[in-house]
N, C-alpha and C. Protein backbone atom coordinates (compact mmCIF):
# COMPACT_ATOMS: atom_id res chain seq x y z
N UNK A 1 45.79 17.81 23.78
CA UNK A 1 44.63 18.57 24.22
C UNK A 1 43.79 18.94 23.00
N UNK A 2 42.70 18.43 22.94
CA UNK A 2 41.55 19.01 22.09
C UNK A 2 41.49 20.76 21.65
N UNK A 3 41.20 20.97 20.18
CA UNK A 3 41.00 22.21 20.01
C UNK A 3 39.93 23.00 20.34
N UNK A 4 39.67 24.24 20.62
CA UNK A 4 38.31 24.67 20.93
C UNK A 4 38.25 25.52 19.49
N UNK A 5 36.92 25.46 19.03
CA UNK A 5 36.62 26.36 18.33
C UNK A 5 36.27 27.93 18.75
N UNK A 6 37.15 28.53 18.13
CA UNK A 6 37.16 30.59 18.70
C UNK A 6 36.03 31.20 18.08
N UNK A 7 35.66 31.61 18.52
CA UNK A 7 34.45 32.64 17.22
C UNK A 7 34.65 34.19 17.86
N UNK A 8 35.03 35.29 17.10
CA UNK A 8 35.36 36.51 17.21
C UNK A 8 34.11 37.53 15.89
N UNK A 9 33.42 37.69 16.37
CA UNK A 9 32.33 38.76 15.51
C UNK A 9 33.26 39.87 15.16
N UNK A 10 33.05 40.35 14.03
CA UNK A 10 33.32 41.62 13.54
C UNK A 10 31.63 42.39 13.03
N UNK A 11 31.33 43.31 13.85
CA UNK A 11 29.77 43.86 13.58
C UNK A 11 29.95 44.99 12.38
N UNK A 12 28.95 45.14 12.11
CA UNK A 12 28.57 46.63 11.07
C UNK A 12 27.38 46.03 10.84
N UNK A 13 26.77 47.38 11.14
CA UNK A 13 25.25 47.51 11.59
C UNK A 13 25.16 49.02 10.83
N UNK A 14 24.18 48.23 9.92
CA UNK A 14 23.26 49.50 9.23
C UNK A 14 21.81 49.92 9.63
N UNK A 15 21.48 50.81 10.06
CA UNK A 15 20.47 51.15 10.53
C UNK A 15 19.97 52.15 9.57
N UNK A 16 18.54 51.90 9.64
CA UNK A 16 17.49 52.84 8.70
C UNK A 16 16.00 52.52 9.70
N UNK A 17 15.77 53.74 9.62
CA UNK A 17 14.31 53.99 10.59
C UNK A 17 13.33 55.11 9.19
N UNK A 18 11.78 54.64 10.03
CA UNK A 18 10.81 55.41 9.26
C UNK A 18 9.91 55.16 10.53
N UNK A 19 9.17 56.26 10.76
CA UNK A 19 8.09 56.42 11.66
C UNK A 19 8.19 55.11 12.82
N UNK A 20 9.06 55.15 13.19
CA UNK A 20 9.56 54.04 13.96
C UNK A 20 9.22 52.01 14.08
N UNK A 21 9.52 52.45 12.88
CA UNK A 21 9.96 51.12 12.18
C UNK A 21 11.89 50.73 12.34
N UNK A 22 12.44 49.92 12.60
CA UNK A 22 13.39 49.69 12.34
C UNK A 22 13.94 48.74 11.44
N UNK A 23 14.60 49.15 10.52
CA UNK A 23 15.66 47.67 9.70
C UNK A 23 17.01 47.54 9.80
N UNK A 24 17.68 46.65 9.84
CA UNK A 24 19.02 46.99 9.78
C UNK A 24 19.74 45.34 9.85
N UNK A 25 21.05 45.06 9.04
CA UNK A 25 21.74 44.59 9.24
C UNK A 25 22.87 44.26 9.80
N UNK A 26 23.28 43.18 10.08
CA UNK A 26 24.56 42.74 11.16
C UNK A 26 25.37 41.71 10.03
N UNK A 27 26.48 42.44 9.93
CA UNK A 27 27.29 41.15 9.24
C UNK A 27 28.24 40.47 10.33
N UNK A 28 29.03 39.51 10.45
CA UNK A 28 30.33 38.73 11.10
C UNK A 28 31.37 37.33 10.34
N UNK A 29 32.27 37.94 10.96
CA UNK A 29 32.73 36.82 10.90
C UNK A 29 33.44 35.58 11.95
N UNK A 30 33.14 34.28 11.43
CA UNK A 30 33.39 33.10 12.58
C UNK A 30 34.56 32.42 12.60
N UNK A 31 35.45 32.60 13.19
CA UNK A 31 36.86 32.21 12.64
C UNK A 31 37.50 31.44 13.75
N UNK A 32 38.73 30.31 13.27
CA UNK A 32 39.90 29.42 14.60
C UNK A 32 40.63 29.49 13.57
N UNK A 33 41.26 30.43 13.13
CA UNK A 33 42.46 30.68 12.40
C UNK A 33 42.25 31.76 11.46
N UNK A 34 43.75 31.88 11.07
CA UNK A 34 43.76 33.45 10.08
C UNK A 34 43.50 32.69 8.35
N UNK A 35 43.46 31.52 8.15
CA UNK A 35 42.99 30.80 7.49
C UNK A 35 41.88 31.30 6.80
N UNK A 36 41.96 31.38 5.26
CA UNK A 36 40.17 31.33 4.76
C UNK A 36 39.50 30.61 4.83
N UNK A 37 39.92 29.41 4.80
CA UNK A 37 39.09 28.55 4.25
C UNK A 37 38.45 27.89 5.78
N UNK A 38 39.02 28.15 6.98
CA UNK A 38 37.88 28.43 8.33
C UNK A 38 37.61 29.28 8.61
N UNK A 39 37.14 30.34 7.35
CA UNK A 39 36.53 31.61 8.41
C UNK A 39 34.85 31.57 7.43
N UNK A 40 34.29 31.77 8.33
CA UNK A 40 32.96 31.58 8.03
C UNK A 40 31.48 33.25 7.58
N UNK A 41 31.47 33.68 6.45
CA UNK A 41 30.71 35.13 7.21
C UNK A 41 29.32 34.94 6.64
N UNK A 42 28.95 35.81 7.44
CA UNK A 42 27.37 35.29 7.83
C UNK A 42 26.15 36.51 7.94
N UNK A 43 25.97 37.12 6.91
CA UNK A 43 24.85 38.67 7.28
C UNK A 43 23.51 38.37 7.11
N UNK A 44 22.75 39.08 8.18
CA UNK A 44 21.97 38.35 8.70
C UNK A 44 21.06 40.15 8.42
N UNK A 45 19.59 39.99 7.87
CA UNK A 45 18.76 41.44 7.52
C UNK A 45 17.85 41.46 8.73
N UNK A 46 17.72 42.14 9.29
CA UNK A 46 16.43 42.28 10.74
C UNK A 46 15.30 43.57 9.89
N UNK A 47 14.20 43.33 10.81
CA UNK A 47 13.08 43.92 10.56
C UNK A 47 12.59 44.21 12.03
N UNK A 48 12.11 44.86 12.86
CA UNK A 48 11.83 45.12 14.17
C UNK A 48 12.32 44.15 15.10
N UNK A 49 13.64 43.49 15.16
CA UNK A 49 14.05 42.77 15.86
C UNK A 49 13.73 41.49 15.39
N UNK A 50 13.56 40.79 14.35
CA UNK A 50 13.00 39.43 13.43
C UNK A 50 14.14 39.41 12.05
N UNK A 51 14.69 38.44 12.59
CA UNK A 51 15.22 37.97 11.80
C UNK A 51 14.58 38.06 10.23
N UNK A 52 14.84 38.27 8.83
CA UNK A 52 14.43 38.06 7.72
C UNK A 52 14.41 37.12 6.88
N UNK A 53 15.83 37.54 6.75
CA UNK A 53 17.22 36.69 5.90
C UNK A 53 18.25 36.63 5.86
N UNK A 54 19.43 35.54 5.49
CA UNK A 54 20.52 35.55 6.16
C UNK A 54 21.20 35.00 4.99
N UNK A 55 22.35 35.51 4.79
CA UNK A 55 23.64 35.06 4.35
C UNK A 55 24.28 34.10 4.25
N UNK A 56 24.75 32.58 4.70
CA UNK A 56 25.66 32.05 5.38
C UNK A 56 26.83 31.78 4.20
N UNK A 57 28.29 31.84 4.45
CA UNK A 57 28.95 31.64 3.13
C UNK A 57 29.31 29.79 3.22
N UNK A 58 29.17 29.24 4.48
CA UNK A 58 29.08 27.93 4.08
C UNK A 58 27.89 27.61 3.43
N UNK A 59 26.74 28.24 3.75
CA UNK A 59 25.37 27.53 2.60
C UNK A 59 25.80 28.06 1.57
N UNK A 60 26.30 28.82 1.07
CA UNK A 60 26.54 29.97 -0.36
C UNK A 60 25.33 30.37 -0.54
N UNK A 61 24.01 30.66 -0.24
CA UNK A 61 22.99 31.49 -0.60
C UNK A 61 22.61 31.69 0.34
N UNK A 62 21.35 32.74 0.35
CA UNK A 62 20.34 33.64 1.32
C UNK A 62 19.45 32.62 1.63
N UNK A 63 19.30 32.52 2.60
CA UNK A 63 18.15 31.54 3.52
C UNK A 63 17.11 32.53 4.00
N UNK A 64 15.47 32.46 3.66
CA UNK A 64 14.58 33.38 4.27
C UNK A 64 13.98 32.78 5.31
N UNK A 65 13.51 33.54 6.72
CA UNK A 65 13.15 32.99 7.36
C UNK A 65 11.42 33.85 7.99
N UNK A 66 10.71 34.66 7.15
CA UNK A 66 10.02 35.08 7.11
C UNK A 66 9.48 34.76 6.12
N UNK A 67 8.00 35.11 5.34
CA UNK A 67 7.15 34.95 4.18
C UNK A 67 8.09 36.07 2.88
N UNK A 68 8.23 37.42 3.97
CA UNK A 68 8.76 38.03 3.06
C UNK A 68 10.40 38.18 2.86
N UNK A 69 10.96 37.49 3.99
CA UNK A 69 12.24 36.90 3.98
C UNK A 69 12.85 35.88 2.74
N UNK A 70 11.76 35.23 2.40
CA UNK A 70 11.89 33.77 1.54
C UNK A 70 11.72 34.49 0.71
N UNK A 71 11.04 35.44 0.09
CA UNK A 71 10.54 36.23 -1.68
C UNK A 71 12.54 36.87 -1.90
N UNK A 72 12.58 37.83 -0.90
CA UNK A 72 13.63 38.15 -0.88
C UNK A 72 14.91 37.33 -1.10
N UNK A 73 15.21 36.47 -0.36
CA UNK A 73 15.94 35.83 -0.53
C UNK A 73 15.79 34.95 -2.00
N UNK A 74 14.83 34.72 -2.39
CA UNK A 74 14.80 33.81 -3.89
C UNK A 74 15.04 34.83 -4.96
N UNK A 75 14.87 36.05 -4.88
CA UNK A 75 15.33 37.19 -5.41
C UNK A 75 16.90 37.05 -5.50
N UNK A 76 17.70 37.23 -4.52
CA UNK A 76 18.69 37.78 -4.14
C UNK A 76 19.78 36.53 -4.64
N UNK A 77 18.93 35.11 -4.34
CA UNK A 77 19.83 34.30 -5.24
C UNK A 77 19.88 34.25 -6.44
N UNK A 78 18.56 34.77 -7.26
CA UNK A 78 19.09 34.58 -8.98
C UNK A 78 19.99 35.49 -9.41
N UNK A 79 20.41 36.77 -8.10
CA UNK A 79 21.01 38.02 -8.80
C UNK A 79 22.23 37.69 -8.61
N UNK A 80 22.66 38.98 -8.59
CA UNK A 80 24.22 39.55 -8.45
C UNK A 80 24.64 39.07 -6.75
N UNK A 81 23.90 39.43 -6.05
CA UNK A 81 23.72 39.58 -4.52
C UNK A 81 24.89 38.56 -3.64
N UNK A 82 24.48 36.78 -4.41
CA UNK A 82 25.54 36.06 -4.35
C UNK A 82 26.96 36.35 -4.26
N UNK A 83 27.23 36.36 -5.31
CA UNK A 83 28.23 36.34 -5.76
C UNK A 83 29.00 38.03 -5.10
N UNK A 84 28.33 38.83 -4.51
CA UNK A 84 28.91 39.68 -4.03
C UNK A 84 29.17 39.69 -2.39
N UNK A 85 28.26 38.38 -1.79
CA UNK A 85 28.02 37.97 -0.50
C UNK A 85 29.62 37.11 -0.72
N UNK A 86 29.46 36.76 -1.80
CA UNK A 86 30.85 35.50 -1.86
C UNK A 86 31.91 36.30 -1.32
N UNK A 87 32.17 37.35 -2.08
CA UNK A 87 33.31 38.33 -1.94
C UNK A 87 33.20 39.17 -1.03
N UNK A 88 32.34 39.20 -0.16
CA UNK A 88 32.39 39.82 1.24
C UNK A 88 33.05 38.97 2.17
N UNK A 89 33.14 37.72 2.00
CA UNK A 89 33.98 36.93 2.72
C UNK A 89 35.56 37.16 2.78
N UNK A 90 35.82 37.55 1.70
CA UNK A 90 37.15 37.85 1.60
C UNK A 90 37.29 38.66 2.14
N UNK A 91 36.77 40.07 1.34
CA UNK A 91 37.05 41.20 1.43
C UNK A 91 36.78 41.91 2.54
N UNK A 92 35.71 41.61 3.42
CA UNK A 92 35.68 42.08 4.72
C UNK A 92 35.89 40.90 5.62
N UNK A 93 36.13 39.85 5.90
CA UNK A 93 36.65 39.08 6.79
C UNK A 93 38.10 39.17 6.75
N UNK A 94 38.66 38.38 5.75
CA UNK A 94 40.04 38.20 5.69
C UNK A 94 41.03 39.35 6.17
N UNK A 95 40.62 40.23 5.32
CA UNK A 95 41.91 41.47 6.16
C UNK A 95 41.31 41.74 7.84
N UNK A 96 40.07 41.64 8.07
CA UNK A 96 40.20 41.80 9.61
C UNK A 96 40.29 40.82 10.57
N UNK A 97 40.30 40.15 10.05
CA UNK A 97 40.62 38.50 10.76
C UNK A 97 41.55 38.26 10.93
N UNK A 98 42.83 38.64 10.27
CA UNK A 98 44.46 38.54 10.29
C UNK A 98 44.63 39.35 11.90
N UNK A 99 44.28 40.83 11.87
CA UNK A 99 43.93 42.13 12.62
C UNK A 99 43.63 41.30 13.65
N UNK A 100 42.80 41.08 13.73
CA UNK A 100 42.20 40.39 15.10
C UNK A 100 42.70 39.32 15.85
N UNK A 101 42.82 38.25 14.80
CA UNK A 101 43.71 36.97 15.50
C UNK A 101 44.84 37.56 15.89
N UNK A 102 45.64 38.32 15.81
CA UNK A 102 47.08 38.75 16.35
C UNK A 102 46.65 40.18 17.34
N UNK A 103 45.75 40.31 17.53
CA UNK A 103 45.49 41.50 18.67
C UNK A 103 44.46 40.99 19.49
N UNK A 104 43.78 39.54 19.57
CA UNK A 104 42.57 39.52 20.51
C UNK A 104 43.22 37.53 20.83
N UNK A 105 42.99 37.29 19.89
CA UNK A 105 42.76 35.30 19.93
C UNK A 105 44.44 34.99 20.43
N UNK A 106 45.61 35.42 20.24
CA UNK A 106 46.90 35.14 20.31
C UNK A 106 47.23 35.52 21.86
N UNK A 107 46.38 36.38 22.26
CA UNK A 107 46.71 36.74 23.63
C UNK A 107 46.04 35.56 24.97
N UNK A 108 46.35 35.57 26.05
CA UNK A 108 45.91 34.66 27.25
C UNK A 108 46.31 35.58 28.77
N UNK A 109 45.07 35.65 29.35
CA UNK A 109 45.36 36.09 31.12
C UNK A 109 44.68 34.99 32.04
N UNK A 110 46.12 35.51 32.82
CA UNK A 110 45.89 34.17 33.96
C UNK A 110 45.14 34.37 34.75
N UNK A 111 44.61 33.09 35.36
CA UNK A 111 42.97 33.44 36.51
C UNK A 111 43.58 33.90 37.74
N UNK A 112 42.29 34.77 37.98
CA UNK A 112 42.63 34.88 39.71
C UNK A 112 42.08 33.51 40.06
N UNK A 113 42.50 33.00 41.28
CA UNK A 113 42.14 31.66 42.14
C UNK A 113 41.68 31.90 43.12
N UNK A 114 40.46 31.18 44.14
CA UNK A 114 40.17 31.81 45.36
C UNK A 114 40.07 30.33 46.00
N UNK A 115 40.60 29.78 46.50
CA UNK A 115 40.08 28.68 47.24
C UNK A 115 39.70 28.33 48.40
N UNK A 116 38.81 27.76 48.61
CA UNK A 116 37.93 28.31 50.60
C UNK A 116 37.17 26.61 50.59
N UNK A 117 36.94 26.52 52.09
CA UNK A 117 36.36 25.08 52.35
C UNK A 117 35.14 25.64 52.89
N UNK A 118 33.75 24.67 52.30
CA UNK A 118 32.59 24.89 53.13
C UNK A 118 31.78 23.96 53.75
N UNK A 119 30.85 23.89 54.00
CA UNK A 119 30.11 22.71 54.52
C UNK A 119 29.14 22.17 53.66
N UNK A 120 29.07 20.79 53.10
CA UNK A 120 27.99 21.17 51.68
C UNK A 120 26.79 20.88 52.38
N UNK A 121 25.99 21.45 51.67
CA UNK A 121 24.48 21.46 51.74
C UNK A 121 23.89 19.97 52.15
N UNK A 122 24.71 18.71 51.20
CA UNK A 122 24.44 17.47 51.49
C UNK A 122 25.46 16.70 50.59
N UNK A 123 26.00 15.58 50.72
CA UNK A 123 26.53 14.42 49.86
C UNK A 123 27.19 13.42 51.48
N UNK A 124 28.17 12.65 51.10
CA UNK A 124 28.32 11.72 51.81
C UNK A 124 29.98 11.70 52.62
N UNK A 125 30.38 13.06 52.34
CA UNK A 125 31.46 13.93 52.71
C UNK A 125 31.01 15.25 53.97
N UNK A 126 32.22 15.35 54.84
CA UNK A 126 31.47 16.58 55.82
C UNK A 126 32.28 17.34 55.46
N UNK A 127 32.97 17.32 54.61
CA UNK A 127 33.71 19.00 54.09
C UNK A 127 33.64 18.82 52.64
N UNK A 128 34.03 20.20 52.31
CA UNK A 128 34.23 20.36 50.42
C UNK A 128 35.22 21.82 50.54
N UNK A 129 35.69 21.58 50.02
CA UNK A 129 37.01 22.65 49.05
C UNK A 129 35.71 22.95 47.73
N UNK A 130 36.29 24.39 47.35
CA UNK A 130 35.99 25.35 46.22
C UNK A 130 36.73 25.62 45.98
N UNK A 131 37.58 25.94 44.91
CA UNK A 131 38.45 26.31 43.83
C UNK A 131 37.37 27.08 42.84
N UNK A 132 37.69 28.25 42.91
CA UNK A 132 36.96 29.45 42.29
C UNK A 132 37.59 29.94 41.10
N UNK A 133 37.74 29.91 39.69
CA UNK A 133 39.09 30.41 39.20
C UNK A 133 37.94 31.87 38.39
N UNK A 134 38.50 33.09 38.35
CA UNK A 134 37.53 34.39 37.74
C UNK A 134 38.63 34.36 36.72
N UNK A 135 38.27 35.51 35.72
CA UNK A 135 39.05 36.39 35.18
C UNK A 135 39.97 35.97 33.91
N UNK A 136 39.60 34.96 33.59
CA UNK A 136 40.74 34.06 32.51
C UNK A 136 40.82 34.32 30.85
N UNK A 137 41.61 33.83 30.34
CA UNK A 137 41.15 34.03 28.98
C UNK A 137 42.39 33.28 27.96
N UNK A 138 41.88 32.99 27.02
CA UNK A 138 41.00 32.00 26.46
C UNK A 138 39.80 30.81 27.21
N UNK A 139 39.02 30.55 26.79
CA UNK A 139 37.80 29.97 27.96
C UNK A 139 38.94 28.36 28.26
N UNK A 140 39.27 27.96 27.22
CA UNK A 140 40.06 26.59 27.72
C UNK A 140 40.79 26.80 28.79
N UNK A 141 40.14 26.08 29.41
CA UNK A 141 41.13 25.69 30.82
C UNK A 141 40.65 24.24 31.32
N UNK A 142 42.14 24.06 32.24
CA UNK A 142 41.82 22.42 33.20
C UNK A 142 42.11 22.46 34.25
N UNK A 143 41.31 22.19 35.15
CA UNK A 143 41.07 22.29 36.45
C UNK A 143 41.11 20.88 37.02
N UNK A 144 42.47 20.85 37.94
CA UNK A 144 43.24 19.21 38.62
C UNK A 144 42.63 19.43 39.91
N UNK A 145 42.12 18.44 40.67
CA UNK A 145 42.52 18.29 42.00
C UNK A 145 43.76 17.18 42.51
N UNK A 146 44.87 17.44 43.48
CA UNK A 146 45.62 16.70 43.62
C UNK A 146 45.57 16.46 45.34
N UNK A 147 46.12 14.55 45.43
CA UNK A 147 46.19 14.45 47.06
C UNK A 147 47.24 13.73 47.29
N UNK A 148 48.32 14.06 48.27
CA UNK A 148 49.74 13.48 47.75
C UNK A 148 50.36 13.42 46.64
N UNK A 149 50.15 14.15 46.04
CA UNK A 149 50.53 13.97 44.48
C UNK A 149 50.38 13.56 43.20
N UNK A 150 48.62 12.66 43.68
CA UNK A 150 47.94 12.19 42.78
C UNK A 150 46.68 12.73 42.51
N UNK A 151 46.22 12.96 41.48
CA UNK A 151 44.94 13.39 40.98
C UNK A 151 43.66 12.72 41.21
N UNK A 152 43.14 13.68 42.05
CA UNK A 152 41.84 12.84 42.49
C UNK A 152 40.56 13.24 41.63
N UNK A 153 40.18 11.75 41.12
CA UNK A 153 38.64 12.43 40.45
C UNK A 153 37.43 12.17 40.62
N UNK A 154 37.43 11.23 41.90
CA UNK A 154 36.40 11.46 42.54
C UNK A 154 35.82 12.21 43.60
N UNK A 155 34.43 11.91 43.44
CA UNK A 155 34.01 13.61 44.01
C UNK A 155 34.15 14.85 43.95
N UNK A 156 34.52 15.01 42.73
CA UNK A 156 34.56 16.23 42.00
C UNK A 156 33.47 16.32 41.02
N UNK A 157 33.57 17.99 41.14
CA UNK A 157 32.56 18.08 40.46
C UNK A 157 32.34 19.82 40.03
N UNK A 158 32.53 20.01 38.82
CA UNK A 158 32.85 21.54 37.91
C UNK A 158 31.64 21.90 37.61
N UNK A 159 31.52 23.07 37.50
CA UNK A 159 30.83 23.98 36.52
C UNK A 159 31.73 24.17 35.13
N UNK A 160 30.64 24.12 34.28
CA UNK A 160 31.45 24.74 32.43
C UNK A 160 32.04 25.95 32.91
N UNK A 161 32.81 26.25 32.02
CA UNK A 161 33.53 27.80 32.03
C UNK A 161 32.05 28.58 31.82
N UNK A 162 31.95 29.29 32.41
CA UNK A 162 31.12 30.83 32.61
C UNK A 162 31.44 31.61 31.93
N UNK A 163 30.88 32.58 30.66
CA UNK A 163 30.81 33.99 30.08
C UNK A 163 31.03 34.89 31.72
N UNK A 164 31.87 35.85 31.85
CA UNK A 164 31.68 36.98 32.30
C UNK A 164 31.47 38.27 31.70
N UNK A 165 30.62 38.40 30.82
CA UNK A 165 30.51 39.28 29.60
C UNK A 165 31.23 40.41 29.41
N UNK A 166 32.56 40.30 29.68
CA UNK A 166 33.98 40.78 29.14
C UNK A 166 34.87 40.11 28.50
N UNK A 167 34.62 39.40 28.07
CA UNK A 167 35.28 38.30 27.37
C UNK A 167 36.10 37.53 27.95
N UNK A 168 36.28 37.68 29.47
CA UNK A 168 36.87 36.34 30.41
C UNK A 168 35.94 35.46 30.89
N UNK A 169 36.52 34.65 31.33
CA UNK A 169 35.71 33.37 32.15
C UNK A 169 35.75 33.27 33.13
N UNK A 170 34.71 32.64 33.93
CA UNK A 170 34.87 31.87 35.54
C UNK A 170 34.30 30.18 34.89
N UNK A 171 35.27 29.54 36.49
CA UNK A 171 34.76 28.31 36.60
C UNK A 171 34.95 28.02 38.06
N UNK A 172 34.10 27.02 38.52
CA UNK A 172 34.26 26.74 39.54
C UNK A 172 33.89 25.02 40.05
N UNK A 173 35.34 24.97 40.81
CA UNK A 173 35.58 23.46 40.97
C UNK A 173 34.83 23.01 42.39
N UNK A 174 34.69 21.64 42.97
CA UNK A 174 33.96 21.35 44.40
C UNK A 174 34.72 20.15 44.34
N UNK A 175 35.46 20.07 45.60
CA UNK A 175 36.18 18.77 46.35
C UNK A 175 35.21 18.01 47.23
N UNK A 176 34.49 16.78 47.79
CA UNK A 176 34.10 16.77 48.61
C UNK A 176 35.11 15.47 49.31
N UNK A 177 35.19 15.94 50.75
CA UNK A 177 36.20 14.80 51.43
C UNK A 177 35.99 14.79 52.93
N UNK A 178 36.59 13.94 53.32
CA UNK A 178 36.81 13.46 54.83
C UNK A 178 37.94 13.71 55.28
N UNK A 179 37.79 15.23 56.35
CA UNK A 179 39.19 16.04 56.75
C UNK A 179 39.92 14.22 57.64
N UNK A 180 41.04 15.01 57.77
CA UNK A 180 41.98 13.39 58.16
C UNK A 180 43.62 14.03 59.00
C-alpha cells in the first residue's frame, strides 16, 4: 500500500495591531515522520490578511511576495535571519513533532458505515447501493465492493475522502446493479 503524506501544523501566531492595521505571523511544521530530515518549517509574515514573506526551510531563504515583501526578504537573507530560520527548524519543530507524532499521527478510529440502496438519478442499472463511511481517521482508507466473494469494479464509483473539519473523514462509495 502506497504512503500518504501527513502534514500536522504546529501554529504560533504573533499578533501586533495599530489603528487597525493588522500584522502577524504563522509559523508550522510539515511532517510523515519524527524524522528531521522530513520535517519541513515554513513562517510565513501577513500584513492585513496578504501574504508578505515566507520562510521555507526546503528553499533555505525568505521568498517575498509583495514589493515590500521582496525588499524585506533580500534584507533578511544577507542577515542573521537565515541562519536563525535554519534553527527554528530544529528547535521548534523537532521537539514538537516527536510530541505530536505519538499523540495525534500514531493513533486511527474506525468509520461509522451506513449502507442504504437508492434509485439513481440515471445510468444503465435500476438500483445502486451507497456505502457511506463518516468519522475515520487517518484519511487512508479502501473501500471494496464484493459479489460472491469477488470484488467488483465495475460500476463503481467513489468520492475522495472528505475533510470533516475535525480532523476525520467521510467517503462515499455507489454500486450500480441489476437486483437478481
Amino acid at each position: 500500500m502506497a504512503s500518504s503524506f501527513l502534514c500536522f501544523s504546529l501554529l504560533f501566531i504573533t499578533v501586533y495591531t495599530a489603528d487597525g492595521f493588522r500584522t502577524y505571523e504563522v509559523s508550522r511544521c510539515e511532517f510523515n515522520s519524527t524524522d528531521l530530515e522530513n520535517v519541513r518549517f515554513i513562517r510565513s509574515t501577513y500584513y492585513n490578511k496578504l501574504e508578505l514573506a515566507r520562510f521555507d526551510s526546503s528553499v533555505g531563504k525568505f521568498v517575498g511576495y509583495t514589493e515590500f515583501g521582496v525588499k524585506n526578504a533580500e534584507r533578511w537573507n544577507k542577515g542573521p535571519e537565515v541562519a536563525q530560520m535554519k534553527a527554528e527548524r530544529e528547535r521548534y519543530c523537532l521537539r514538537n513533532v516527536k510530541l505530536d507524532y505519538q499523540a495525534v499521527l500514531t493513533k486511527s478510529v474506525k468509520p461509522y458505515v451506513r449502507l442504504h440502496s437508492v434509485t439513481p438519478p440515471a445510468g444503465k442499472h435500476p438500483s445502486m447501493l451507497v456505502c457511506s463511511l463518516y468519522s475515520f481517521y487517518p484519511k487512508t482508507i479502501i473501500v471494496k465492493w464484493l459479489r460472491d466473494g469477488q470484488e467488483v469494479t465495475s460500476d463503481v464509483t467513489s468520492t475522495e475522502e472528505m475533510a470533516d473539519a475535525d480532523w476525520y473523514y467521510q467517503i462515499h462509495s455507489h454500486l450500480e446493479y441489476t437486483p437478481r
